[in-house]
C-alpha atoms as a PDB file:
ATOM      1  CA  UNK A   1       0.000   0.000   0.000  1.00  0.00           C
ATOM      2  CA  UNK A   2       3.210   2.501   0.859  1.00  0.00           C
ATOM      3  CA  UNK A   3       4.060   1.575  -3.119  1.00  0.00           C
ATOM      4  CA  UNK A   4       0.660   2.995  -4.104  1.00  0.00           C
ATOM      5  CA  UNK A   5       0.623   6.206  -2.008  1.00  0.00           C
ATOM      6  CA  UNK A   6       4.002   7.075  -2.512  1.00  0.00           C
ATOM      7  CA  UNK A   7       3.253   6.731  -6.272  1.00  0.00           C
ATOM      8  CA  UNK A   8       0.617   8.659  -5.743  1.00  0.00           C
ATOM      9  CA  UNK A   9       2.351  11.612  -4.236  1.00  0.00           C
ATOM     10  CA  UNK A  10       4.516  12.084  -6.986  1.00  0.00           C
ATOM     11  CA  UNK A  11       1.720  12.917  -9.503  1.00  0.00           C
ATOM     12  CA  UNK A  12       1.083  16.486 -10.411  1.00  0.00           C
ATOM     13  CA  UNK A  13      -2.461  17.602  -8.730  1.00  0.00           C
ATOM     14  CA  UNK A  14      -4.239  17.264 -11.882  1.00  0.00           C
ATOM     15  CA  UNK A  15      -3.455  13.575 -12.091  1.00  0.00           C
ATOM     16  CA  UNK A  16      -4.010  13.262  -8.428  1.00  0.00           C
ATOM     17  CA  UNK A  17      -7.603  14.412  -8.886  1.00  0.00           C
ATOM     18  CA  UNK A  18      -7.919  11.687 -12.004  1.00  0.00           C
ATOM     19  CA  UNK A  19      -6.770   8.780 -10.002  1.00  0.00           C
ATOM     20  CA  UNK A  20      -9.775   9.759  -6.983  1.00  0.00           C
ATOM     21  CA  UNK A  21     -12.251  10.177  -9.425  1.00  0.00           C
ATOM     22  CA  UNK A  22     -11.490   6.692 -10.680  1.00  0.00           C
ATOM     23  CA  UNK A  23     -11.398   5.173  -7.247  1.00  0.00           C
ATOM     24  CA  UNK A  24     -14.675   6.957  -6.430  1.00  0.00           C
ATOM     25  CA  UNK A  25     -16.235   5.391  -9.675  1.00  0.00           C
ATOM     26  CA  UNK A  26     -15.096   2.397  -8.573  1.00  0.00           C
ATOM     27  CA  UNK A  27     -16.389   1.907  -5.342  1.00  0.00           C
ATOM     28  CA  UNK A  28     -19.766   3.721  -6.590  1.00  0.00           C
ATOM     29  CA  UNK A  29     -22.404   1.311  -6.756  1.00  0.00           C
ATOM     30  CA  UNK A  30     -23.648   0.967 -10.383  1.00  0.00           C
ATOM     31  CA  UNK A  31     -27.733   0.792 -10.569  1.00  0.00           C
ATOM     32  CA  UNK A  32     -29.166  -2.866 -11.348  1.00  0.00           C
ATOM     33  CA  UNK A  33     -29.005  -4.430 -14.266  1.00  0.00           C
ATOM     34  CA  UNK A  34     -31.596  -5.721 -17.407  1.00  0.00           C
ATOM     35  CA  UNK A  35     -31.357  -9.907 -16.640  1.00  0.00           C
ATOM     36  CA  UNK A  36     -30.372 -11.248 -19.825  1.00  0.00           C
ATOM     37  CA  UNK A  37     -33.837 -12.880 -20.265  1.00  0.00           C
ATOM     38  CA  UNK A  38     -35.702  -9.488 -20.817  1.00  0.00           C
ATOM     39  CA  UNK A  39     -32.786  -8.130 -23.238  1.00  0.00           C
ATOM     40  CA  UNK A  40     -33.517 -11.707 -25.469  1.00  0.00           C
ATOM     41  CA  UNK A  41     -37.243 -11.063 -25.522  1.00  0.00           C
ATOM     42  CA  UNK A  42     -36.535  -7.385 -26.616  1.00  0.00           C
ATOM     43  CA  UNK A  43     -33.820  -8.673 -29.245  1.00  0.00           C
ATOM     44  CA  UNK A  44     -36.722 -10.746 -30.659  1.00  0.00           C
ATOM     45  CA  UNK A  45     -39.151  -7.254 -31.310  1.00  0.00           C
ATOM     46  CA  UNK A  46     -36.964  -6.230 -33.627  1.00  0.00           C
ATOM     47  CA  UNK A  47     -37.723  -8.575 -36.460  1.00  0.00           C
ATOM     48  CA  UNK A  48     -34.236  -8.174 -37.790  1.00  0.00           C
ATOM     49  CA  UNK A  49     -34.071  -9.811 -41.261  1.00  0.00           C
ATOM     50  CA  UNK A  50     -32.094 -12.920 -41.518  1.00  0.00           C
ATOM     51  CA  UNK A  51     -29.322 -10.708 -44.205  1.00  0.00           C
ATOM     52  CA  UNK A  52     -28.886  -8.348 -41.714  1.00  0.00           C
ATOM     53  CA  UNK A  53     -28.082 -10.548 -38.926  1.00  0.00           C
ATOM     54  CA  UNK A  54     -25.699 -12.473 -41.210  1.00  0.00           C
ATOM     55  CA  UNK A  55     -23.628  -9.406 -41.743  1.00  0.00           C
ATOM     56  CA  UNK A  56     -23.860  -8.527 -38.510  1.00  0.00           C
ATOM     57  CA  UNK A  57     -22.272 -11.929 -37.162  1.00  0.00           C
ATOM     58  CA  UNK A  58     -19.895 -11.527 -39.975  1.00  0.00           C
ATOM     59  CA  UNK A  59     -18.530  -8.331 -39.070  1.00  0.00           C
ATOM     60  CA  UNK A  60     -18.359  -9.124 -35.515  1.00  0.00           C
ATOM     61  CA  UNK A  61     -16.121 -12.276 -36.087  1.00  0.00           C
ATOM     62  CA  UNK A  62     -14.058 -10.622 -39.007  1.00  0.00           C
ATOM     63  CA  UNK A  63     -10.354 -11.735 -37.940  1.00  0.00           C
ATOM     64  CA  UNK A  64      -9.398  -8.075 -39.637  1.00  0.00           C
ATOM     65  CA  UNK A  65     -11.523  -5.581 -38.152  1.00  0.00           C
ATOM     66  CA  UNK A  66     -13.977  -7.677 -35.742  1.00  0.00           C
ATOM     67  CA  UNK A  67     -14.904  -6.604 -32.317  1.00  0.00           C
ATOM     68  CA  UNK A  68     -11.998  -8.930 -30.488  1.00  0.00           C
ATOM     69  CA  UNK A  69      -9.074  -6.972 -32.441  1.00  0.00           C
ATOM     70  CA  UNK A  70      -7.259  -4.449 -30.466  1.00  0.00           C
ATOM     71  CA  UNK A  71      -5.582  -1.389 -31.524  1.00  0.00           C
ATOM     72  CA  UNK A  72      -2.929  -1.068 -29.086  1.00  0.00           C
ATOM     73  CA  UNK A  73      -2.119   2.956 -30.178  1.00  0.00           C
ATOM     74  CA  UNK A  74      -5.467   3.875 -30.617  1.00  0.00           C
ATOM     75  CA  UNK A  75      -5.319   4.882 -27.056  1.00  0.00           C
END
């Protein structure tokens, strides 16, 4: 813990300020969830067509550009 707070001290104010925001975020309690029940039965109102779903899928599993690649400099 002496490793985290002297750490901390050496931060400029501004940074100081970032890092106890975060840890008040953190130990914020978030508001409850939708169970993943309801969000299926809502999926199934939108009458997507078939077409669109299959390049939806297609896009999220694209090796190139799907949702599991990570651009390590786009932060």
């Amino acid at each position: 813990m002496s490793h985290l707070l002297n750490t901390f001290d050496q931060l400029p104010p501004d940074k100081q300020q970032q890092v106890v925001e975060f840890a008040r975020k953190l130990t914020s309690k978030l508001p409850p969830g939708t169970p993943g029940k309801v969000l299926i039965e809502l999926a199934k109102e939108l009458n997507f067509d078939s077409q669109d779903l299959a390049e939806m899928l297609a896009a999220i599993e694209d090796p190139v550009e799907g949702c599991e690649k990570i651009d390590w400099d786009e932060w």
